[in-house]
Protein backbone atom coordinates (compact mmCIF):
# COMPACT_ATOMS: atom_id res chain seq x y z
CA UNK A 1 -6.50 -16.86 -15.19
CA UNK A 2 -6.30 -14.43 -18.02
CA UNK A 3 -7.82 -15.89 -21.45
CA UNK A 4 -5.20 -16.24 -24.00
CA UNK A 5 -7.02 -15.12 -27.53
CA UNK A 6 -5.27 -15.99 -31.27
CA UNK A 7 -5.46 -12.92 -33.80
CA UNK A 8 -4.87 -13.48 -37.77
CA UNK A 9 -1.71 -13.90 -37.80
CA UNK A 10 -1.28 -16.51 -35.48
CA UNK A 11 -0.31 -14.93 -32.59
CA UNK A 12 -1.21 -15.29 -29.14
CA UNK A 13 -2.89 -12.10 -27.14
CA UNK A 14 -3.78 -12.19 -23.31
CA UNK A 15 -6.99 -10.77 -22.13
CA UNK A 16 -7.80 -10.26 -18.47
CA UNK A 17 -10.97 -11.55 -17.37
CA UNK A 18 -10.41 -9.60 -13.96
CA UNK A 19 -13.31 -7.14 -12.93
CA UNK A 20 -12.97 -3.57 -13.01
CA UNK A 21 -12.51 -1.41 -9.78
CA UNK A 22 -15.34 -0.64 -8.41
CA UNK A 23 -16.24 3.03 -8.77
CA UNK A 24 -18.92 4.57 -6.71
CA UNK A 25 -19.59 7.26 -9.38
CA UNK A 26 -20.36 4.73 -12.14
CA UNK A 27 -22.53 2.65 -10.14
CA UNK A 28 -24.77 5.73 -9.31
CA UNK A 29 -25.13 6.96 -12.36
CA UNK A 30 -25.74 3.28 -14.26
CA UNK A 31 -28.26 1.90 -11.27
CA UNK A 32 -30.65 5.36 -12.06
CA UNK A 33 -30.96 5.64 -8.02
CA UNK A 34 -33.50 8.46 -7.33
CA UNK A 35 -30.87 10.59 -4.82
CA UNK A 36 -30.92 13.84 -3.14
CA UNK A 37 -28.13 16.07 -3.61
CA UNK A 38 -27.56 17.90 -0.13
CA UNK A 39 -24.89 20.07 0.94
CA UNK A 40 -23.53 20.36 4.22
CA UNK A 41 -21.18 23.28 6.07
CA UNK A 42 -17.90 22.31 7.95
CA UNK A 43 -18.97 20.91 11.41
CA UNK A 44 -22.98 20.97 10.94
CA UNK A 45 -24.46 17.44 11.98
CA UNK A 46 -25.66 14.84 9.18
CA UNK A 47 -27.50 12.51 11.46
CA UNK A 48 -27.32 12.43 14.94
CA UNK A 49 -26.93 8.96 17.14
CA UNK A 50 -30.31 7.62 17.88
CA UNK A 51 -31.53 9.28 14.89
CA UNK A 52 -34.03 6.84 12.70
CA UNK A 53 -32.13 4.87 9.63
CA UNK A 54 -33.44 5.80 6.11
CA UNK A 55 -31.11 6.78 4.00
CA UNK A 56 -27.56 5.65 2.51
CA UNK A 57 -25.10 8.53 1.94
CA UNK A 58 -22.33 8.80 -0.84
CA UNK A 59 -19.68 11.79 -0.61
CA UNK A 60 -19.06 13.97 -3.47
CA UNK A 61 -16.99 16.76 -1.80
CA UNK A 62 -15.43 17.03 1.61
CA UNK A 63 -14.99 14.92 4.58
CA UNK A 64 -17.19 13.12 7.78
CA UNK A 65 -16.53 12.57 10.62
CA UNK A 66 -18.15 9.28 12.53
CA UNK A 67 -18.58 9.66 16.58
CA UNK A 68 -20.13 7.51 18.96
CA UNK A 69 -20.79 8.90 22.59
CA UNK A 70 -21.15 6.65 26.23
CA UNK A 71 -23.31 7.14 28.73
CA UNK A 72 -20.74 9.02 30.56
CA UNK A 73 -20.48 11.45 27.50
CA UNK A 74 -17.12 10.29 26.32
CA UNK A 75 -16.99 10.78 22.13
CA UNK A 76 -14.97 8.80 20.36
CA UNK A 77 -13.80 8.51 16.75
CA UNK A 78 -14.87 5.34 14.11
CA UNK A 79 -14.40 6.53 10.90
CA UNK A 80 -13.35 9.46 8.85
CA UNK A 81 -15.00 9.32 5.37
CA UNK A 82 -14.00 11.54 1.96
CA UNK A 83 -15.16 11.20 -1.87
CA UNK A 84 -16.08 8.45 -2.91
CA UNK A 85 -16.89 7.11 0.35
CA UNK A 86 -20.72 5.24 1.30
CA UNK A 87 -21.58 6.01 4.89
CA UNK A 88 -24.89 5.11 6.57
CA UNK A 89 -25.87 1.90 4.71
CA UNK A 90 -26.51 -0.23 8.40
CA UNK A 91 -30.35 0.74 7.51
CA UNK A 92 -29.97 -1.92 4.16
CA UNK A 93 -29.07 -4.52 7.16
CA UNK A 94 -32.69 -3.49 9.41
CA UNK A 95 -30.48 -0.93 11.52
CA UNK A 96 -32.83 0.83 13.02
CA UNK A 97 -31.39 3.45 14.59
CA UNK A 98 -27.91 5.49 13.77
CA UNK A 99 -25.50 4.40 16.25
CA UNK A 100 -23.33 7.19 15.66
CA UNK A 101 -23.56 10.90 14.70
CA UNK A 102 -22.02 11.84 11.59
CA UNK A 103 -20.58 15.19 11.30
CA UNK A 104 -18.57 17.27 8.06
CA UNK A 105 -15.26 18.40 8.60
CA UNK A 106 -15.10 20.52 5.78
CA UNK A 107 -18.12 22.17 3.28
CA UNK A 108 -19.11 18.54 1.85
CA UNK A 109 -21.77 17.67 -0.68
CA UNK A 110 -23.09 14.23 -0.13
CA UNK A 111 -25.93 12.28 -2.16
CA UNK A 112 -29.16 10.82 0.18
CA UNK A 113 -30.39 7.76 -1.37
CA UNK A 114 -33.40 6.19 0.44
CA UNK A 115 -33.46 2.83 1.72
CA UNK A 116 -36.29 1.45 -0.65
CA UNK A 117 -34.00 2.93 -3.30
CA UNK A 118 -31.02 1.98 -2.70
CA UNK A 119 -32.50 -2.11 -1.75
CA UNK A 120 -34.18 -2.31 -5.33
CA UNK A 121 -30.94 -1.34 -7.39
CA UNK A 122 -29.13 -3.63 -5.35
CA UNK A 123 -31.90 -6.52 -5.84
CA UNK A 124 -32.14 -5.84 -9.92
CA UNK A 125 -28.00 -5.10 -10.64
CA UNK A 126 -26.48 -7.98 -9.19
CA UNK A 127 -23.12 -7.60 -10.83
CA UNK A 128 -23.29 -4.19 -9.27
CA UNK A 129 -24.80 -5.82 -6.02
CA UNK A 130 -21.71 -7.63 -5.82
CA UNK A 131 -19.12 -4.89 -6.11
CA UNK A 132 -20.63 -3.00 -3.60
CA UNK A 133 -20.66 -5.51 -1.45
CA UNK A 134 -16.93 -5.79 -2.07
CA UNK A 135 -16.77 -2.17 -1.88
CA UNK A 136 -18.38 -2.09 2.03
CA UNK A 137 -16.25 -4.81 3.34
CA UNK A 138 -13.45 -3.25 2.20
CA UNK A 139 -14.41 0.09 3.77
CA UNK A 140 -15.35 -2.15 6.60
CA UNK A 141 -11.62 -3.52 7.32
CA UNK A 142 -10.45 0.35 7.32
CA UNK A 143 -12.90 0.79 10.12
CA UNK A 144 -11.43 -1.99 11.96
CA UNK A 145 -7.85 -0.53 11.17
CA UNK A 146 -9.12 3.06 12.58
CA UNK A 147 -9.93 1.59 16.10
CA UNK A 148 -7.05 -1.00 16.03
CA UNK A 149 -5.28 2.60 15.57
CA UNK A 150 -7.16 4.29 18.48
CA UNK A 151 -6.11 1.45 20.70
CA UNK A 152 -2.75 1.00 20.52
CA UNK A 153 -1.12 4.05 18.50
CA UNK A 154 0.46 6.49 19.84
CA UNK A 155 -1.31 10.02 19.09
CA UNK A 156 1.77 10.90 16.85
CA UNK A 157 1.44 7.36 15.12
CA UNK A 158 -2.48 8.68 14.69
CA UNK A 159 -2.47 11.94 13.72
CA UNK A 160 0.11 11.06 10.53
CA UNK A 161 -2.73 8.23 9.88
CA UNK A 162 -5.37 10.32 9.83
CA UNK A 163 -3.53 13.17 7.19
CA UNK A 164 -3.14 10.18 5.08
CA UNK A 165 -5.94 9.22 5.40
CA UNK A 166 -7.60 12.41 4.64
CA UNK A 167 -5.18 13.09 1.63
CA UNK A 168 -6.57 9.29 0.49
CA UNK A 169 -3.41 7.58 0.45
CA UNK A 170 -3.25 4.42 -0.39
CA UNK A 171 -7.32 4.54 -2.26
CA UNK A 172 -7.70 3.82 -5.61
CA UNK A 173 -7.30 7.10 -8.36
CA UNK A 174 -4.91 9.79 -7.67
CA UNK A 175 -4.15 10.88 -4.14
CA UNK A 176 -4.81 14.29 -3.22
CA UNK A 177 -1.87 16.09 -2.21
CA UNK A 178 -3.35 19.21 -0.64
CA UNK A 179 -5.95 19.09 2.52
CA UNK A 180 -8.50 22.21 2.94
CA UNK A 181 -8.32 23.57 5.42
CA UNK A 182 -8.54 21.78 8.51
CA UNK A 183 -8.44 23.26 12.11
CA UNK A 184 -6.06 21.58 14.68
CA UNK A 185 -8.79 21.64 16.79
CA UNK A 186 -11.16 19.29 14.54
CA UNK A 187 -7.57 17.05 14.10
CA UNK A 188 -7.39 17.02 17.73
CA UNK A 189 -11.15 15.59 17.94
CA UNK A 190 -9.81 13.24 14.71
CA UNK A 191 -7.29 11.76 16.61
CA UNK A 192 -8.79 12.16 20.22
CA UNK A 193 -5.94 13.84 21.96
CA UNK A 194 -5.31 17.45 22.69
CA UNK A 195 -4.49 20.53 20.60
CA UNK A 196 -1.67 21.17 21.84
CA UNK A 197 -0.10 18.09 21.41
CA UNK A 198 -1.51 18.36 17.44
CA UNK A 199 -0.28 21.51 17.12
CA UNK A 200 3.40 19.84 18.85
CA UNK A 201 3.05 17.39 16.09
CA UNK A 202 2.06 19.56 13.19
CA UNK A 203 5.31 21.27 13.92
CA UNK A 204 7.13 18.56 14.25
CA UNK A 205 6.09 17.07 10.88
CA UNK A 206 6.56 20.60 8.92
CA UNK A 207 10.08 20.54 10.48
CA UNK A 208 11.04 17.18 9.30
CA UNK A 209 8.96 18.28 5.72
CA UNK A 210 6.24 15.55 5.63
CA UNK A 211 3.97 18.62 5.52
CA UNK A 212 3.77 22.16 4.68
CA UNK A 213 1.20 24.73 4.46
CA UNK A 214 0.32 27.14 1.47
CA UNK A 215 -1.05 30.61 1.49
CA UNK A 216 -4.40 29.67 1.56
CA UNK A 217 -3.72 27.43 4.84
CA UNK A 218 -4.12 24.12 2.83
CA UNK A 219 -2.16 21.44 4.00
CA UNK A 220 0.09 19.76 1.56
CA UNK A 221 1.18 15.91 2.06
CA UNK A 222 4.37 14.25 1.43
CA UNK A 223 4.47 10.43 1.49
CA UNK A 224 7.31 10.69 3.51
CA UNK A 225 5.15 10.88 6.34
CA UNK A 226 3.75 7.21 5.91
CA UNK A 227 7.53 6.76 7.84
CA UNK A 228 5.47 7.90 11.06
CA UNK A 229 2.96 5.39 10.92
CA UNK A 230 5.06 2.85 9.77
CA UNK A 231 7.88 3.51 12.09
CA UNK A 232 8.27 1.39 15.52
């Protein structure tokens, strides 16, 4: 319920005791986390499944990719991270072990914060302790929503998803309306179909003009293609 404050004249004044947004950026910079600045090229490997747990990620520039490969050697899709996104943080639960392999999908500059690190500003800011915690389930549901999506979407219904998602639809701040440059063939291991069927799709949606393409081979994003996902 929103306080309701009197001023000198009498008059009544509403003030919202609701808590901020959470914002990854501000958190950082107010919990004085020791962090690593590392930057990554497009497709080069952050951790690898089976890789050892130590450190919790934050993006600052460009995108990741989350895999997880079967005995058989089929890969499949979890999660597709951008700025402003945490990725990595099962080692604050006693993960041991990455159970995925995280991989950029465009030049990306992500802060490494070490386990130790990362445990004691949670432990001594609680009221920042609690947004984050907010903050992961949140980013939790999404990852539920991304494999609810894998199961039962049809690769046209996922590839619009995934351009949204990438253009961060939908996230708090302003959405971006231009992609870099993405290859169909890292969409195509995105979505987990084939290229040509992206490249069916891509045409389709320029077409229609959910999308176009600049001279630099950005992708820009209409909200008009939300239609595609939300169509049945």
């Amino acid at each position: 319920m929103p306080r309701i404050l009197r001023s000198r004249d009498g008059k009544s004044q509403r003030k919202s005791t609701q808590k901020p947004a959470f914002d990854p950026q501000v958190f950082l910079d107010s919990a004085s986390l020791a962090r690593k600045v590392t930057e990554f090229r497009n497709k080069e490997t952050i951790f690898s499944q089976g890789d050892i747990c130590k450190d919790v990620l934050y993006i600052q520039k460009g995108g990741v990719r989350l895999s997880v490969v079967n005995e058989a050697g089929k890969e499949a899709v979890v999660a597709i991270f951008g700025p402003g996104d945490f990725f990595g943080e099962g080692c604050l639960a006693g993960q041991p072990i990455r159970l995925g392999t995280a991989t950029a999908i465009a030049p990306t500059t992500a802060l490494l914060i070490g386990k130790k690190e990362m445990i004691r500003a949670l432990h001594e800011e609680h009221e920042l302790s609690d947004r984050f915690i907010a903050y992961m389930l949140a980013r939790n549901i999404r990852v539920e929503e991304d494999l609810i999506d894998q199961l039962f979407n049809s690769s046209e219904k996922r590839l619009a998803r995934t351009l949204l998602l990438l253009a961060r639809y939908g996230a708090p701040g302003d959405p971006r309306k231009s992609l870099p440059k993405v290859s169909q063939e890292t969409l195509s291991e995105m979505v987990g179909t084939t290229r040509p069927r992206v490249n069916f799709f891509m045409n389709k949606f320029r077409k229609l003009g959910f999308i176009r393409y600049n001279r630099n081979g950005q992708i820009h994003i209409d909200n008009s293609l939300l239609s595609v996902v939300m169509h049945d």
